[in-house]
C-alpha atoms as a PDB file:
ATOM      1  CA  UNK A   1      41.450  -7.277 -23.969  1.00  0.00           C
ATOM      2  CA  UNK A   2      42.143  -3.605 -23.555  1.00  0.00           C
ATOM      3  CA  UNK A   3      43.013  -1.829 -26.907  1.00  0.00           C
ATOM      4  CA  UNK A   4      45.651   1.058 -26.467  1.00  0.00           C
ATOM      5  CA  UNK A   5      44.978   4.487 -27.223  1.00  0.00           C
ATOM      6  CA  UNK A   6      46.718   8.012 -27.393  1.00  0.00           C
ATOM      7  CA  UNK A   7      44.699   9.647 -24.404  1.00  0.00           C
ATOM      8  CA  UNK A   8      47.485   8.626 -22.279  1.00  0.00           C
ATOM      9  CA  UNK A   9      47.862  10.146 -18.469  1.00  0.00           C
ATOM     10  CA  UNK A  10      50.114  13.166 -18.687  1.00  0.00           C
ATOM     11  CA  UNK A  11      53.217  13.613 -16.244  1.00  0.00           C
ATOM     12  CA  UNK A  12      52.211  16.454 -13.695  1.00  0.00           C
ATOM     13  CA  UNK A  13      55.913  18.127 -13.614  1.00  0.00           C
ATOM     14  CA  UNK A  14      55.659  21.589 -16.080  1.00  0.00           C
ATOM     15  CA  UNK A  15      57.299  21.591 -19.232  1.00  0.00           C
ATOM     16  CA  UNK A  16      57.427  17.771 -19.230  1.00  0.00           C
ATOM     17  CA  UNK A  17      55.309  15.903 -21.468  1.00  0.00           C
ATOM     18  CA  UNK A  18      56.288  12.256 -21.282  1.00  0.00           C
ATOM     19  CA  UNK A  19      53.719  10.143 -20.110  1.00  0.00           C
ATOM     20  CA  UNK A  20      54.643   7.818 -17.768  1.00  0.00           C
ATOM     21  CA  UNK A  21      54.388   4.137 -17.670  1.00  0.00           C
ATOM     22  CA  UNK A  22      52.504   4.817 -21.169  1.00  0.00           C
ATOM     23  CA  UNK A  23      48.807   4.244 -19.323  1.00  0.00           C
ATOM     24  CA  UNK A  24      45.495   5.278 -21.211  1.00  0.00           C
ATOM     25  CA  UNK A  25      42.952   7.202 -19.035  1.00  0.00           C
ATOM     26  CA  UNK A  26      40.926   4.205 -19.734  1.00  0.00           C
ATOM     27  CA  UNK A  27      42.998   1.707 -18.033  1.00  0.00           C
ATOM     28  CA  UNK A  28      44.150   4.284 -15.110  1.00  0.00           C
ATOM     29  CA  UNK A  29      40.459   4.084 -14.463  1.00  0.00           C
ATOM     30  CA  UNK A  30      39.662   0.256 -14.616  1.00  0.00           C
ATOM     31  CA  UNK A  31      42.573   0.345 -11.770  1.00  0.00           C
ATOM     32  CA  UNK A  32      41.523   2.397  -9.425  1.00  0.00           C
ATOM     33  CA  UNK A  33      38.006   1.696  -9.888  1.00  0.00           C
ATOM     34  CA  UNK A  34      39.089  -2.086  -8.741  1.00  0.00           C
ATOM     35  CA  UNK A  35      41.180  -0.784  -5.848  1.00  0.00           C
ATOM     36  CA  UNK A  36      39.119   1.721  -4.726  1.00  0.00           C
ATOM     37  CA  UNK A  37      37.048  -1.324  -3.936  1.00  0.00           C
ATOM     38  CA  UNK A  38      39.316  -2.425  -1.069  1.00  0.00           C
ATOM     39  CA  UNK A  39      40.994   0.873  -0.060  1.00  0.00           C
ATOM     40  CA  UNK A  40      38.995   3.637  -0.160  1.00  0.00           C
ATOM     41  CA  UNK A  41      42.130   6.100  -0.400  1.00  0.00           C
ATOM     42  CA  UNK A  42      44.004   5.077  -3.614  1.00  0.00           C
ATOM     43  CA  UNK A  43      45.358   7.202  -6.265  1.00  0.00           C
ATOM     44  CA  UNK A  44      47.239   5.766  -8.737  1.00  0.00           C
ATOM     45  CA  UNK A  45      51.400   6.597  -7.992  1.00  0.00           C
ATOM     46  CA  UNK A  46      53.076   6.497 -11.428  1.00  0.00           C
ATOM     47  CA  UNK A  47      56.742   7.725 -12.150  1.00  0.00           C
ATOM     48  CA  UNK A  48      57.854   9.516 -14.634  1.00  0.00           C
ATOM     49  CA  UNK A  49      60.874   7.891 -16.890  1.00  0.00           C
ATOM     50  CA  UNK A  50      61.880  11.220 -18.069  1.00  0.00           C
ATOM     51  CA  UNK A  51      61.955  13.642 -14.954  1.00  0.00           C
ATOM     52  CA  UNK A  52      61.917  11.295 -12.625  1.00  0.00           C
ATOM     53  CA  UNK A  53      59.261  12.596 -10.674  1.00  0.00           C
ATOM     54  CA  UNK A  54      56.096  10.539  -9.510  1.00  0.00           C
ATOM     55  CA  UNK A  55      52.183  11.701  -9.847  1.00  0.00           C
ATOM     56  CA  UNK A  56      49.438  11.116  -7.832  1.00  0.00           C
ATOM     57  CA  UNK A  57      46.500  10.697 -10.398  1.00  0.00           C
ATOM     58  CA  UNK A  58      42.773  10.321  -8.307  1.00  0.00           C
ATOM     59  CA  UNK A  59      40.054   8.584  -9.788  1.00  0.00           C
ATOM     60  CA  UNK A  60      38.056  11.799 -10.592  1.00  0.00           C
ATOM     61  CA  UNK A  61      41.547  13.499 -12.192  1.00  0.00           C
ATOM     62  CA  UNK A  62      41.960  10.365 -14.585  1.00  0.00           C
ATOM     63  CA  UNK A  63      38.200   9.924 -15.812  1.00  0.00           C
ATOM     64  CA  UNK A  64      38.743  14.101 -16.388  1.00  0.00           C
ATOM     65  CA  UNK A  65      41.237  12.815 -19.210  1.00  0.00           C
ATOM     66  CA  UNK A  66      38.396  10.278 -20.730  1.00  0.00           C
ATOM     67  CA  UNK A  67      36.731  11.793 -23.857  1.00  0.00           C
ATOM     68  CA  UNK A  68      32.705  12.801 -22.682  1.00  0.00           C
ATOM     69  CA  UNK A  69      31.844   9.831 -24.793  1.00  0.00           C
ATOM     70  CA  UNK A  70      33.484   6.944 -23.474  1.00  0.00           C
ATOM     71  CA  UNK A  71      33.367   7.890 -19.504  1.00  0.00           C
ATOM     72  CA  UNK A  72      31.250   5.697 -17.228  1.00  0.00           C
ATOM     73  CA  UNK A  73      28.034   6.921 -16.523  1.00  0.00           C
ATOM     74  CA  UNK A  74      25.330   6.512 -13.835  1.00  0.00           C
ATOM     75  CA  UNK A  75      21.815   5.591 -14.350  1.00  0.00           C
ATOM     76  CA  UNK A  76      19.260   8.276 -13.981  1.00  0.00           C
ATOM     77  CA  UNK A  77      16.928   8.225 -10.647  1.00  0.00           C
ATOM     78  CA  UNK A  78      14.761   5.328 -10.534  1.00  0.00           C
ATOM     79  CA  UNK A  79      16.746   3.328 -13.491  1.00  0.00           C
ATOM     80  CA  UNK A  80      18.423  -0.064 -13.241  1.00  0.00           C
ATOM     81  CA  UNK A  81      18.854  -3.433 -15.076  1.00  0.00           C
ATOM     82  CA  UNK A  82      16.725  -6.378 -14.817  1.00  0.00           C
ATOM     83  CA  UNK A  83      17.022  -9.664 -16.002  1.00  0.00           C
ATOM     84  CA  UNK A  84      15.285 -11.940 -18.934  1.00  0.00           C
ATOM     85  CA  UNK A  85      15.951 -15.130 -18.144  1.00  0.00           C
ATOM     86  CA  UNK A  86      15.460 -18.240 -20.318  1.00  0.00           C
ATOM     87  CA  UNK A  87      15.928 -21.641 -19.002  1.00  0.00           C
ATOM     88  CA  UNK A  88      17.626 -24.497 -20.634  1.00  0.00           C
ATOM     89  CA  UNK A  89      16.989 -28.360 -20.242  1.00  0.00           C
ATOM     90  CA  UNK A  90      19.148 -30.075 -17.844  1.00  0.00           C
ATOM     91  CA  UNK A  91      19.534 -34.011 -16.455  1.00  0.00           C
ATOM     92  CA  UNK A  92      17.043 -34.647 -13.724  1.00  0.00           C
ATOM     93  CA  UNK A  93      20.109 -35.457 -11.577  1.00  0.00           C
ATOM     94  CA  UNK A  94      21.377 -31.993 -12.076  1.00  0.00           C
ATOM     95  CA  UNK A  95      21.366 -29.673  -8.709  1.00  0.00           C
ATOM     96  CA  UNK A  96      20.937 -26.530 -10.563  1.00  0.00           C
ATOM     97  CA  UNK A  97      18.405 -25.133 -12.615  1.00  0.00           C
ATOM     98  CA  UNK A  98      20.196 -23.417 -15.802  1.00  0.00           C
ATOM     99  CA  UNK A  99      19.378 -19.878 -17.493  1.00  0.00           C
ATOM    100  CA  UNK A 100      20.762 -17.885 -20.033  1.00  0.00           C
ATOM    101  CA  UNK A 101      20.018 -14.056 -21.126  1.00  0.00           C
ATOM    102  CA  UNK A 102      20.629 -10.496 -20.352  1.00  0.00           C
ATOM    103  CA  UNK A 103      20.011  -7.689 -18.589  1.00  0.00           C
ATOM    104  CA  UNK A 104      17.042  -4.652 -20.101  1.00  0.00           C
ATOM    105  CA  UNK A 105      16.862  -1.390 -18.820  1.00  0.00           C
ATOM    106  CA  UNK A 106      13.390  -0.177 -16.498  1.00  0.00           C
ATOM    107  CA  UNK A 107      12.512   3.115 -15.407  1.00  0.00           C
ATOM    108  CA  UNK A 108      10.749   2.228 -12.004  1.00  0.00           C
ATOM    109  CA  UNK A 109       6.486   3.211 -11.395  1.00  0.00           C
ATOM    110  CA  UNK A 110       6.105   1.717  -8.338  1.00  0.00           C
ATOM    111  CA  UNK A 111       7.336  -0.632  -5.631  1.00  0.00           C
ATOM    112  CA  UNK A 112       5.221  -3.254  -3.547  1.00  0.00           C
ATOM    113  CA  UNK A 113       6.221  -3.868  -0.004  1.00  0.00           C
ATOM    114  CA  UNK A 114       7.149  -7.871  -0.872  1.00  0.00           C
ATOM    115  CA  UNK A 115       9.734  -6.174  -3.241  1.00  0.00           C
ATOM    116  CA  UNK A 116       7.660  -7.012  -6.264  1.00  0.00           C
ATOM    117  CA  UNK A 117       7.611  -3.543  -9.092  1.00  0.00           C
ATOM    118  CA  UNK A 118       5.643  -1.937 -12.022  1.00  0.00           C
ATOM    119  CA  UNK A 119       8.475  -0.160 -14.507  1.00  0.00           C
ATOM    120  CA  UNK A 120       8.353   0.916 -17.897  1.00  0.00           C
ATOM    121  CA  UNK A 121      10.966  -1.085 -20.657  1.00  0.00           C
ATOM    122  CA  UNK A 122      13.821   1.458 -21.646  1.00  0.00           C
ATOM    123  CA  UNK A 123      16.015  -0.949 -24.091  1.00  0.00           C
ATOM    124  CA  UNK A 124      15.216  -4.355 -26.179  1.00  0.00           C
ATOM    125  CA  UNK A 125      16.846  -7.737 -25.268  1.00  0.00           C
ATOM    126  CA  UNK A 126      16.893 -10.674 -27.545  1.00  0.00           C
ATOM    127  CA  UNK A 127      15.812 -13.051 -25.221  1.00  0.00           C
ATOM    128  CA  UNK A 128      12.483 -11.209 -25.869  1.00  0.00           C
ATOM    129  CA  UNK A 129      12.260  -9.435 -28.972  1.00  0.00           C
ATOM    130  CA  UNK A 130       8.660  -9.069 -29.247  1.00  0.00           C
ATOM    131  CA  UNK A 131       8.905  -6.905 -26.430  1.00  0.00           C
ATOM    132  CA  UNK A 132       9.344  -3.195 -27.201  1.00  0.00           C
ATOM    133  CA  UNK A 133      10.590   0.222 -25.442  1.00  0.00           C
ATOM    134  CA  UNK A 134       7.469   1.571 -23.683  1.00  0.00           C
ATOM    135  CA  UNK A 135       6.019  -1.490 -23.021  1.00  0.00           C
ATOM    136  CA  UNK A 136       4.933  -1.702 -18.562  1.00  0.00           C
ATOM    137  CA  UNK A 137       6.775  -4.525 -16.637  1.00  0.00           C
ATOM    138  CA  UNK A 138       6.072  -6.608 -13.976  1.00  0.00           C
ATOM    139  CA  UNK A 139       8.898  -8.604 -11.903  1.00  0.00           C
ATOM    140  CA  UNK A 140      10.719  -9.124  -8.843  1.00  0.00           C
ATOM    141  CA  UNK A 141      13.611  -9.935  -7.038  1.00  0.00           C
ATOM    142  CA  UNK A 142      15.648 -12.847  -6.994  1.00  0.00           C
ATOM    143  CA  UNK A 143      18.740 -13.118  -5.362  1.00  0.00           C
ATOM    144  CA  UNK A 144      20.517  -9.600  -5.748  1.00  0.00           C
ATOM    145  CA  UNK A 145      19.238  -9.748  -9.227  1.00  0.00           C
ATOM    146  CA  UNK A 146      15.725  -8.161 -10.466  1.00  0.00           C
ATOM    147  CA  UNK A 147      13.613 -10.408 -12.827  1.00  0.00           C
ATOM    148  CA  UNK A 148      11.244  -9.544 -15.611  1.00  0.00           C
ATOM    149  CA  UNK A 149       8.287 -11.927 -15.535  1.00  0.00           C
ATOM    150  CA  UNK A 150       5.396  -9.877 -16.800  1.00  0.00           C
ATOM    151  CA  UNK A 151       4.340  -7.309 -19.165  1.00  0.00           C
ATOM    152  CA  UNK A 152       0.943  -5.798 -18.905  1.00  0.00           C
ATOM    153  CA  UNK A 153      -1.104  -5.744 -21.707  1.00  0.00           C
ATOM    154  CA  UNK A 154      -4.937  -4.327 -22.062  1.00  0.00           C
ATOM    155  CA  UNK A 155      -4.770  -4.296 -18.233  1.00  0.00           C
ATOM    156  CA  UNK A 156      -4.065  -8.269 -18.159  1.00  0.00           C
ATOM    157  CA  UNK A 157      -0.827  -9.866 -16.720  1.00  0.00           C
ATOM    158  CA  UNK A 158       0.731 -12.047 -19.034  1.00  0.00           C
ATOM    159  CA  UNK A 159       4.185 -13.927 -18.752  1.00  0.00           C
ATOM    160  CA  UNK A 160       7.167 -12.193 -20.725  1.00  0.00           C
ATOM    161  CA  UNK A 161       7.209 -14.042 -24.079  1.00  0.00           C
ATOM    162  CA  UNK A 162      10.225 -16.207 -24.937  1.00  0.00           C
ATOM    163  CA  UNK A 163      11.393 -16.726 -28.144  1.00  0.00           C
ATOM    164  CA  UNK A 164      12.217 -20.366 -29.535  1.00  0.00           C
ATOM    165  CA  UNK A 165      14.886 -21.207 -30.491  1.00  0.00           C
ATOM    166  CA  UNK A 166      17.081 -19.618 -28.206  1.00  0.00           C
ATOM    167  CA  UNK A 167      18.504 -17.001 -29.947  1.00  0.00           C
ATOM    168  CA  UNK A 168      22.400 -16.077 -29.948  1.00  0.00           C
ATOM    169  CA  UNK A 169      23.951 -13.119 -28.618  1.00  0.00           C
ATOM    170  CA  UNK A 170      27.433 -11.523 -28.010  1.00  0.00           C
ATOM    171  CA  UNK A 171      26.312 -10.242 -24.556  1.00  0.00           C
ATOM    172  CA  UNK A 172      24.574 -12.992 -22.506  1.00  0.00           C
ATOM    173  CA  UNK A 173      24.827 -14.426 -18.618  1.00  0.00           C
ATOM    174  CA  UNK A 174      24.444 -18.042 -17.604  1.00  0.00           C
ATOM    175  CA  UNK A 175      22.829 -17.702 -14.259  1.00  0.00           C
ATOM    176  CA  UNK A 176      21.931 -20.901 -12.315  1.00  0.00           C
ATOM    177  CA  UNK A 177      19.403 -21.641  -9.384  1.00  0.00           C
ATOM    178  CA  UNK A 178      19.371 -24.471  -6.872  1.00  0.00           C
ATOM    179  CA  UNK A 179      16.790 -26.840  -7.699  1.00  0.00           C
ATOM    180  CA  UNK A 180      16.045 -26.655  -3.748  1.00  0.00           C
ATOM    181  CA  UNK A 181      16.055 -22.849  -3.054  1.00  0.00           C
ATOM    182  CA  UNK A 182      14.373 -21.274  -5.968  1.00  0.00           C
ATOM    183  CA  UNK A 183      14.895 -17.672  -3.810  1.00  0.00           C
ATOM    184  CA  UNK A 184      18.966 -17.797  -4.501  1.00  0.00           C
ATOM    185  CA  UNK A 185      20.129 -16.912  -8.224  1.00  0.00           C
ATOM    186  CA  UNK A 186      24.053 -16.856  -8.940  1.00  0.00           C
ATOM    187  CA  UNK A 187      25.811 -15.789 -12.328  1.00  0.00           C
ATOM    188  CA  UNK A 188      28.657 -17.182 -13.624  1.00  0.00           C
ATOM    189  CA  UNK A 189      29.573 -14.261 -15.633  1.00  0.00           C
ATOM    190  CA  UNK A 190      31.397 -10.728 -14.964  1.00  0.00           C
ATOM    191  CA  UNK A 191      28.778  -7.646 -15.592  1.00  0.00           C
ATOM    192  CA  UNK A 192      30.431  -4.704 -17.418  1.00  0.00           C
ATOM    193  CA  UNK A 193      31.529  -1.769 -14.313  1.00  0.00           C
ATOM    194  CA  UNK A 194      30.126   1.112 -16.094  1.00  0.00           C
ATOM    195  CA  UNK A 195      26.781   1.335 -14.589  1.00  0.00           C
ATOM    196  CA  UNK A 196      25.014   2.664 -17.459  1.00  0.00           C
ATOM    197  CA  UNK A 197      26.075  -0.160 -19.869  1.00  0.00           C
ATOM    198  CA  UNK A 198      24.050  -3.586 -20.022  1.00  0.00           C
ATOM    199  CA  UNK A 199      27.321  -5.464 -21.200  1.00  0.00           C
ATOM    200  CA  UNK A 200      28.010  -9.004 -19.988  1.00  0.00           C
ATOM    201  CA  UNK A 201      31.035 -10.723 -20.511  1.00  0.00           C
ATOM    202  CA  UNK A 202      29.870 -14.143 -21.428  1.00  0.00           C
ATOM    203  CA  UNK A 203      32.753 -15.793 -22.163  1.00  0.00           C
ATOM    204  CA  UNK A 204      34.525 -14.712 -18.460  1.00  0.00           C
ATOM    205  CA  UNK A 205      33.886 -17.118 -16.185  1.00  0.00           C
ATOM    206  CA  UNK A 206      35.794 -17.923 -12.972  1.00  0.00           C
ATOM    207  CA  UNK A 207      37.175 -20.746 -15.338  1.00  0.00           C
ATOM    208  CA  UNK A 208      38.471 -18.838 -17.800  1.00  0.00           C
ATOM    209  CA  UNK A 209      39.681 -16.183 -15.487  1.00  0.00           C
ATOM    210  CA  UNK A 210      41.929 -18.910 -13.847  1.00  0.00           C
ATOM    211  CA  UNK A 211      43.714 -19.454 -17.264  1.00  0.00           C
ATOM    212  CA  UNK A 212      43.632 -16.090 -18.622  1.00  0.00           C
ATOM    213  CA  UNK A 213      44.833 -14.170 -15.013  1.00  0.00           C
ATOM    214  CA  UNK A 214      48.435 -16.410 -14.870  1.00  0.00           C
ATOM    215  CA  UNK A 215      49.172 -14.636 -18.452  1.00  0.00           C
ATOM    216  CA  UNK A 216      47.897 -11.251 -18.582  1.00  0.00           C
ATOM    217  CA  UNK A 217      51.188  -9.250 -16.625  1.00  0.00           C
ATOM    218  CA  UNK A 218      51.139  -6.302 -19.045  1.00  0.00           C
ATOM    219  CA  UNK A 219      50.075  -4.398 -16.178  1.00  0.00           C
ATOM    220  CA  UNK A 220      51.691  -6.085 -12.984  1.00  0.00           C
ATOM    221  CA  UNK A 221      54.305  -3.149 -12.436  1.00  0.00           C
ATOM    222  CA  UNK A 222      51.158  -0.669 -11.698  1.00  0.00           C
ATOM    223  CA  UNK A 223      50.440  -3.208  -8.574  1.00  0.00           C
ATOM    224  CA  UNK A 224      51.445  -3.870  -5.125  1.00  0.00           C
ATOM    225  CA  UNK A 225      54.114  -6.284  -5.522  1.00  0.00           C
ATOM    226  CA  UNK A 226      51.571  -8.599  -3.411  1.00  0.00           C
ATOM    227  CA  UNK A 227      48.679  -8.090  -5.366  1.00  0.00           C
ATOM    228  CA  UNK A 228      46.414 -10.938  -6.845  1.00  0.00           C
ATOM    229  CA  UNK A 229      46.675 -11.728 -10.910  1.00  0.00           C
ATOM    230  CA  UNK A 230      44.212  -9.747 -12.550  1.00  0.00           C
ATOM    231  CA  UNK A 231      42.594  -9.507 -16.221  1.00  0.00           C
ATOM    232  CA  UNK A 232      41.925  -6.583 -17.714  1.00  0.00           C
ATOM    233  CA  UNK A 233      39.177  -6.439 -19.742  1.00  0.00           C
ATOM    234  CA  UNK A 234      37.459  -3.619 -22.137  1.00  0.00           C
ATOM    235  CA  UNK A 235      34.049  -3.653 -23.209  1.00  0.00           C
ATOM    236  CA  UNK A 236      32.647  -4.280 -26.266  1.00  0.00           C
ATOM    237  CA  UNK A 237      29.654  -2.083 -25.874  1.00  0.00           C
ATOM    238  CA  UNK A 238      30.436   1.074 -24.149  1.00  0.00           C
ATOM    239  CA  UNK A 239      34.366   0.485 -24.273  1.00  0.00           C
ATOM    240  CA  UNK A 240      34.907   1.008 -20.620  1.00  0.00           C
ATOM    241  CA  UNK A 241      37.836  -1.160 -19.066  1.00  0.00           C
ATOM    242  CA  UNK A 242      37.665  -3.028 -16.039  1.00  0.00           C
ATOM    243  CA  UNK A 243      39.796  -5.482 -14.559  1.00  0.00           C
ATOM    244  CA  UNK A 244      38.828  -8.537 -12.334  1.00  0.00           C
ATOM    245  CA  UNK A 245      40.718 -10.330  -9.719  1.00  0.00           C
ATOM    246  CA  UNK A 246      40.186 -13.278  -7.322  1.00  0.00           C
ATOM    247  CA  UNK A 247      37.698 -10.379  -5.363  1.00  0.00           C
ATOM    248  CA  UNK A 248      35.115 -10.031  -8.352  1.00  0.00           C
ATOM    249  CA  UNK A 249      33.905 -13.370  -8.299  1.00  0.00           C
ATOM    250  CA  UNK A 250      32.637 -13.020  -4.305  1.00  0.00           C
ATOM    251  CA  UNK A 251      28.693 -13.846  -5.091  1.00  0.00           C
ATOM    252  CA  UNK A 252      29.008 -15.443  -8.026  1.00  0.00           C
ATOM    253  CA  UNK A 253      29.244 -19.029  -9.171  1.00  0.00           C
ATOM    254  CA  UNK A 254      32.453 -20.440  -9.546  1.00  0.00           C
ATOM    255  CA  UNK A 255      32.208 -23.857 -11.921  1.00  0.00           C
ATOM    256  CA  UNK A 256      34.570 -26.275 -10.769  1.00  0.00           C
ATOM    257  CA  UNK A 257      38.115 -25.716 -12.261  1.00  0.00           C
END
């Protein structure tokens, strides 16, 4: 859950310095980062308690007030996240096949035309710890998700090497597959919004958002009166907030409740 801080947004009226509604840059962002989603014009209204005048904060304005350090960041040209996946033993009557890992960073080389790439490893994972930064890639798509199935060694293709046991982590996804369409891959799990930051949240699942979203009001006033319970969330890596609603699990698999 979010942790408050002192870099709260500042009333816009001179010679005032309250700080209305108390709201961290951090948390300004998480909210209109979620509801820029669905309306492409929102600024965050808050009124002050003091002067009694309201401020329009934008999105840019409010991450302005995050320290360099802790502002969300975009990958650099021809970056993103791919996936090592590790699959666990399940009933024969199960309809799903059942993974678990995380997500490594790969600096793109090359693209084939069946989606298929080349890329160079950028970060470590767990789910693969032989595997080291600088070592070439080989995967694909798989759903909306990119896999890591190869790494090239001495010019031969060999399958990514997985580690037994399965080792533990504080930053995982459980991703499942059905055992009749091997081409659709679903997580279970919320991804961390800063798109820099390899963070999942392995314990949210559309589960545990159902119990945790009826309690979590500290933030309710900042809403549309009609707005859906939310969670807010801050992330253990990179300390970026997000929040998730009823709208962040579209795509993803929803256990049954």
């Amino acid at each position: 859950m979010i942790m408050k801080s002192d870099d709260c947004l500042p009333c816009a009226t001179p010679g005032c310095s309250n700080t209305p509604s108390n709201v961290t840059a951090n948390v300004a962002h998480a909210i209109c980062e979620n509801q820029l989603r669905y309306n492409p014009r929102f600024t965050l209204n808050l009124e002050c308690d003091v002067c009694g005048r309201r401020t329009k904060y934008t999105d840019e304005q409010i991450i302005g007030f995050i320290p360099q350090e802790g502002r969300p960041k975009p990958l650099p040209h021809d970056y993103f996240w791919a996936l090592i996946l590790l699959e666990l033993d399940t009933w024969k009557g199960v309809d799903n096949r059942v993974f678990v890992g995380d997500r490594v960073l790969v600096q793109r080389l090359h693209t084939e035309s069946n989606g298929s790439w080349y890329g160079v490893l950028k970060s470590t994972s767990p789910y693969a710890p032989t595997l080291e930064k600088g070592r070439y890639l080989k995967g694909a798509p798989r759903g909306k998700y990119e896999l890591c199935l190869f790494v090239i060694e001495d010019g031969q293709t060999n399958p990514v090497p997985r580690p037994s046991p399965i080792p533990r982590s504080s930053s995982f996804g459980m991703f499942l597959s059905p055992r009749q369409n091997d081409d659709e891959l679903l997580c279970a799990n919320i991804f961390c919004s800063n798109s820099s930051c390899n963070h999942i949240y392995s314990t949210m699942t559309y589960k545990k958002f159902k119990e945790l979203a009826r309690r979590d009001l500290e933030y309710a006033h900042l809403y549309d009166k009609d707005s859906s319970p939310i969670v807010m969330l801050q992330c253990d890596v990179c300390g970026v907030a997000r929040i998730v609603d009823e709208r962040s699990f579209e795509g993803l698999f929803k256990e049954n409740e």
